[in-house]
N, C-alpha and C. Protein backbone atom coordinates (compact mmCIF):
# COMPACT_ATOMS: atom_id res chain seq x y z
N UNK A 1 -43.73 -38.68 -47.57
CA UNK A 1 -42.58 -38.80 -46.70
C UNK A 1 -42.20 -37.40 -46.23
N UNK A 2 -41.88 -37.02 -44.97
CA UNK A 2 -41.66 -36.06 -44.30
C UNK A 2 -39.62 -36.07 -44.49
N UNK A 3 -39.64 -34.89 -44.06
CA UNK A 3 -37.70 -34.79 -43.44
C UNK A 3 -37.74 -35.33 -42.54
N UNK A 4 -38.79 -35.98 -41.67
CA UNK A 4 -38.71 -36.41 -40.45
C UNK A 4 -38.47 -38.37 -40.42
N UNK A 5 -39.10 -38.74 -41.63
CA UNK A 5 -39.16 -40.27 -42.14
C UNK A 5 -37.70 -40.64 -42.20
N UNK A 6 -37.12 -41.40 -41.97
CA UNK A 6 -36.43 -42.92 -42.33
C UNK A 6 -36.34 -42.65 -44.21
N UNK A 7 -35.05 -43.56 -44.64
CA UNK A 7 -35.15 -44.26 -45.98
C UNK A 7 -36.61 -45.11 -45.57
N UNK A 8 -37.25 -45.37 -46.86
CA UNK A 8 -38.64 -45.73 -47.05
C UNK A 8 -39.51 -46.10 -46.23
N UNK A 9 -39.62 -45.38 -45.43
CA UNK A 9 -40.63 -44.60 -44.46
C UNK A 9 -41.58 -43.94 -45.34
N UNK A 10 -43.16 -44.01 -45.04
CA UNK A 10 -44.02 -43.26 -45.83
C UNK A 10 -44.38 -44.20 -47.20
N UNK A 11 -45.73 -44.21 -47.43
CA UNK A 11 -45.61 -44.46 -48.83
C UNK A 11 -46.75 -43.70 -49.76
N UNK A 12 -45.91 -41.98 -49.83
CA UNK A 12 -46.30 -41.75 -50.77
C UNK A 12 -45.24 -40.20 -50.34
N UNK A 13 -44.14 -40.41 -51.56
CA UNK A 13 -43.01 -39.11 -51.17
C UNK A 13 -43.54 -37.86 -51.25
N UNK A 14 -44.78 -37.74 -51.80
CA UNK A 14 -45.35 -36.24 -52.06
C UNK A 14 -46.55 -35.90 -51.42
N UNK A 15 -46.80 -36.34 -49.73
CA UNK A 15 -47.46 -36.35 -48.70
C UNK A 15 -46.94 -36.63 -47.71
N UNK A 16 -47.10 -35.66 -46.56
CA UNK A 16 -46.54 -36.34 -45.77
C UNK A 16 -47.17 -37.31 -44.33
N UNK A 17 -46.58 -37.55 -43.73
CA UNK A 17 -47.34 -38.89 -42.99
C UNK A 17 -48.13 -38.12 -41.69
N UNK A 18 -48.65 -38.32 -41.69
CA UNK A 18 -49.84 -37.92 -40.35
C UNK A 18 -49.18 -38.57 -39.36
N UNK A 19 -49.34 -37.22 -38.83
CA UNK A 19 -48.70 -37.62 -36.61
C UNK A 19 -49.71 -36.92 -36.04
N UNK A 20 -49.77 -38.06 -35.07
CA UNK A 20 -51.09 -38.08 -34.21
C UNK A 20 -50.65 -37.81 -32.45
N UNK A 21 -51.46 -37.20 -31.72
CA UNK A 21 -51.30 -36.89 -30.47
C UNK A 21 -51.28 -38.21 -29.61
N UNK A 22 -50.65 -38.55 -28.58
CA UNK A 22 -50.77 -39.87 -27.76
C UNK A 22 -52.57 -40.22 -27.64
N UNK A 23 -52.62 -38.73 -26.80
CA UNK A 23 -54.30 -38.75 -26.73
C UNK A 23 -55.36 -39.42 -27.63
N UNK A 24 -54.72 -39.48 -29.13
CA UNK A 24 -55.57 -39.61 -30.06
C UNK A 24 -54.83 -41.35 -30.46
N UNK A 25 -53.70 -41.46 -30.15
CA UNK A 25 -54.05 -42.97 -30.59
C UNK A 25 -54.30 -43.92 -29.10
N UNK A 26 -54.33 -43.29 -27.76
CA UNK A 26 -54.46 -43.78 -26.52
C UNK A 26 -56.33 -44.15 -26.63
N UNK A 27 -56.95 -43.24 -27.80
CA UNK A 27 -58.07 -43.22 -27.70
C UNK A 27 -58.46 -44.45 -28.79
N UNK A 28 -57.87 -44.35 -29.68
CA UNK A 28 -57.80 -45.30 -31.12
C UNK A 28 -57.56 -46.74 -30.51
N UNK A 29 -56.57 -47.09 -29.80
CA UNK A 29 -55.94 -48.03 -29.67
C UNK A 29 -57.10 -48.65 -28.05
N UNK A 30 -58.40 -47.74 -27.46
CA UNK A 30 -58.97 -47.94 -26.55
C UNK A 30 -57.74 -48.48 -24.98
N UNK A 31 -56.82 -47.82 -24.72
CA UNK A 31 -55.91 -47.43 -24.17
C UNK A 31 -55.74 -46.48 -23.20
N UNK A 32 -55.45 -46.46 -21.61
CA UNK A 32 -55.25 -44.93 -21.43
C UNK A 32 -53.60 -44.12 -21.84
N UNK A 33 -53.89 -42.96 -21.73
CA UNK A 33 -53.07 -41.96 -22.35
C UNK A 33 -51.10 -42.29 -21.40
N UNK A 34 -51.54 -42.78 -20.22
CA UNK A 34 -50.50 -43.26 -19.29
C UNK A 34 -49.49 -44.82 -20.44
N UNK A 35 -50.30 -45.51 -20.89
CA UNK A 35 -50.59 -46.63 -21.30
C UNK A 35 -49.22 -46.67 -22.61
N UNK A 36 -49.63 -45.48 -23.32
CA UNK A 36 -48.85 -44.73 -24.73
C UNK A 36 -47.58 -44.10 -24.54
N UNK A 37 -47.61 -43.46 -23.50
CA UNK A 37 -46.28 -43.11 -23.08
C UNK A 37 -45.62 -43.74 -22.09
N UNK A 38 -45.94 -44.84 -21.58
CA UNK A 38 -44.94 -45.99 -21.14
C UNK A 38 -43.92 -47.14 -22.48
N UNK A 39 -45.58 -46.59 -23.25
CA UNK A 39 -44.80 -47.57 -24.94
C UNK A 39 -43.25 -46.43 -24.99
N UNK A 40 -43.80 -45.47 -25.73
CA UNK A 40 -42.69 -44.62 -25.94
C UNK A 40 -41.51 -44.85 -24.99
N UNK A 41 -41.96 -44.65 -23.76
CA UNK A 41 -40.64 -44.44 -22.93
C UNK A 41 -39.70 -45.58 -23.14
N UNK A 42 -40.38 -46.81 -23.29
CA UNK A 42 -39.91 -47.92 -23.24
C UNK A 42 -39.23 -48.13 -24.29
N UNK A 43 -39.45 -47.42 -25.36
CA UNK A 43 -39.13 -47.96 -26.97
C UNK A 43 -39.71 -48.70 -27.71
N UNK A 44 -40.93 -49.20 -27.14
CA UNK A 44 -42.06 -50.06 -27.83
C UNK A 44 -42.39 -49.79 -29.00
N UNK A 45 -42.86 -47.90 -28.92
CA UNK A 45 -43.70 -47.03 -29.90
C UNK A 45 -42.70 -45.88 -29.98
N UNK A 46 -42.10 -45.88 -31.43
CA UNK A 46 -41.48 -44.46 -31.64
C UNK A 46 -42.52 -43.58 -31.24
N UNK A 47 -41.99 -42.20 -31.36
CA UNK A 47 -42.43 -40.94 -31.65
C UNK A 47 -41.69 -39.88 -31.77
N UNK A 48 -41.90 -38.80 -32.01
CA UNK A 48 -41.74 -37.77 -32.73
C UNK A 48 -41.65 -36.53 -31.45
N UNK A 49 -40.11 -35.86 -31.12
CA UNK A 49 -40.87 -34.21 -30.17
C UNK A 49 -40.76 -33.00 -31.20
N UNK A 50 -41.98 -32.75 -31.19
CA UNK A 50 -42.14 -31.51 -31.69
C UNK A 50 -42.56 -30.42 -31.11
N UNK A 51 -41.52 -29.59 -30.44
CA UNK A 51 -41.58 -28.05 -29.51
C UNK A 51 -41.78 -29.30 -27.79
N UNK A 52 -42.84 -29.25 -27.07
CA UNK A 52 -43.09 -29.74 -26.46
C UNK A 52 -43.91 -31.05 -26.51
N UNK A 53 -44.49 -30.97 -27.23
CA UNK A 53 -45.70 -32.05 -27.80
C UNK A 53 -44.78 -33.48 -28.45
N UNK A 54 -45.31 -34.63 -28.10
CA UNK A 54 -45.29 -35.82 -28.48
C UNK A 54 -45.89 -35.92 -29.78
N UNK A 55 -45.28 -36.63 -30.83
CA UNK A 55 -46.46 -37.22 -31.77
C UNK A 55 -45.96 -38.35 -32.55
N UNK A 56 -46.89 -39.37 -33.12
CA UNK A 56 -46.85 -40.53 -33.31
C UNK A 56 -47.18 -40.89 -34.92
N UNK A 57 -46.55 -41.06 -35.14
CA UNK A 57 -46.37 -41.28 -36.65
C UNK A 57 -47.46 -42.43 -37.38
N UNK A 58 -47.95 -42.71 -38.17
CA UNK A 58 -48.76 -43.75 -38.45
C UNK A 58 -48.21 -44.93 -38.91
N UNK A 59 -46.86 -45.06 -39.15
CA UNK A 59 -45.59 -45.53 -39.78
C UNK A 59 -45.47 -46.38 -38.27
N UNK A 60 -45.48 -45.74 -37.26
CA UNK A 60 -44.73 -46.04 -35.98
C UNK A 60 -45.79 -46.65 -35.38
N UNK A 61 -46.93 -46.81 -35.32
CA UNK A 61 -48.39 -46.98 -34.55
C UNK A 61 -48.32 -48.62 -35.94
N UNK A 62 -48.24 -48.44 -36.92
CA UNK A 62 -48.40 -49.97 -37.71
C UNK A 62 -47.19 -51.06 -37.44
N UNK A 63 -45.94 -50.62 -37.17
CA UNK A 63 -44.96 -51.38 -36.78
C UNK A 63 -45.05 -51.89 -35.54
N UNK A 64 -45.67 -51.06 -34.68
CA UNK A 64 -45.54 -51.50 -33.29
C UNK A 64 -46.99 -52.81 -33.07
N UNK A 65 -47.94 -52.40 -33.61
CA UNK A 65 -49.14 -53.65 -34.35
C UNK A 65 -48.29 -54.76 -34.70
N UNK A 66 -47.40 -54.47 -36.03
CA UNK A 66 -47.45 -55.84 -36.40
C UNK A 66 -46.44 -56.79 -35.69
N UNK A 67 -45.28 -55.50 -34.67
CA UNK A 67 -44.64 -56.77 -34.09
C UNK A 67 -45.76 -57.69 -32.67
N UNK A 68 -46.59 -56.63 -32.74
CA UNK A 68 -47.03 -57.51 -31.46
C UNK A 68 -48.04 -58.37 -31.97
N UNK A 69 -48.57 -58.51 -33.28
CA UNK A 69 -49.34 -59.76 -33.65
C UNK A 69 -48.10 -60.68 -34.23
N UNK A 70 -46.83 -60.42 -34.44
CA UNK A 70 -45.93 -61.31 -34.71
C UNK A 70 -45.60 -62.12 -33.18
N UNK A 71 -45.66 -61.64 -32.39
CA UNK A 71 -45.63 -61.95 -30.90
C UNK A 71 -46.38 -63.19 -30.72
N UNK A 72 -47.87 -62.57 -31.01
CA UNK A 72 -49.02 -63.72 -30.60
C UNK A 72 -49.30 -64.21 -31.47
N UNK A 73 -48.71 -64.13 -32.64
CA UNK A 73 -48.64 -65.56 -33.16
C UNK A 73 -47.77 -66.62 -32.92
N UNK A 74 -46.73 -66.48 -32.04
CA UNK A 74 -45.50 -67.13 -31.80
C UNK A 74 -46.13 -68.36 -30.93
């Protein structure tokens, strides 16, 4: 868990959570990079500003998954 996490955010308090560039989950998620920051803007997909740079928490990239397979399962 980072200073940056939520109450139980992270699960493991003595590591902290990997944040990833849009680029890199626009690439993960087979997505373009436009695609990731419409999530964000929208509030779909937290993220993180750090200096100038965007970044995406792995915390924030699994929540935003499971609401949208909670979606299509509906």
């Amino acid at each position: 868990m980072t200073a940056l996490d939520g109450p139980g955010q992270g699960t493991n308090p003595t590591k902290p959570e990997t944040l990833h560039r849009a680029e890199d989950v626009a690439e993960l998620w087979h997505v373009s990079r436009t695609k990731i920051f419409e999530l964000i803007r929208t509030g779909q997909l937290r993220s993180l500003r750090i200096g100038g740079s965007r970044r995406i928490s792995e915390s924030a990239m699994a929540e935003y998954i499971s609401r949208q397979s909670e979606v299509a399962g509906s």
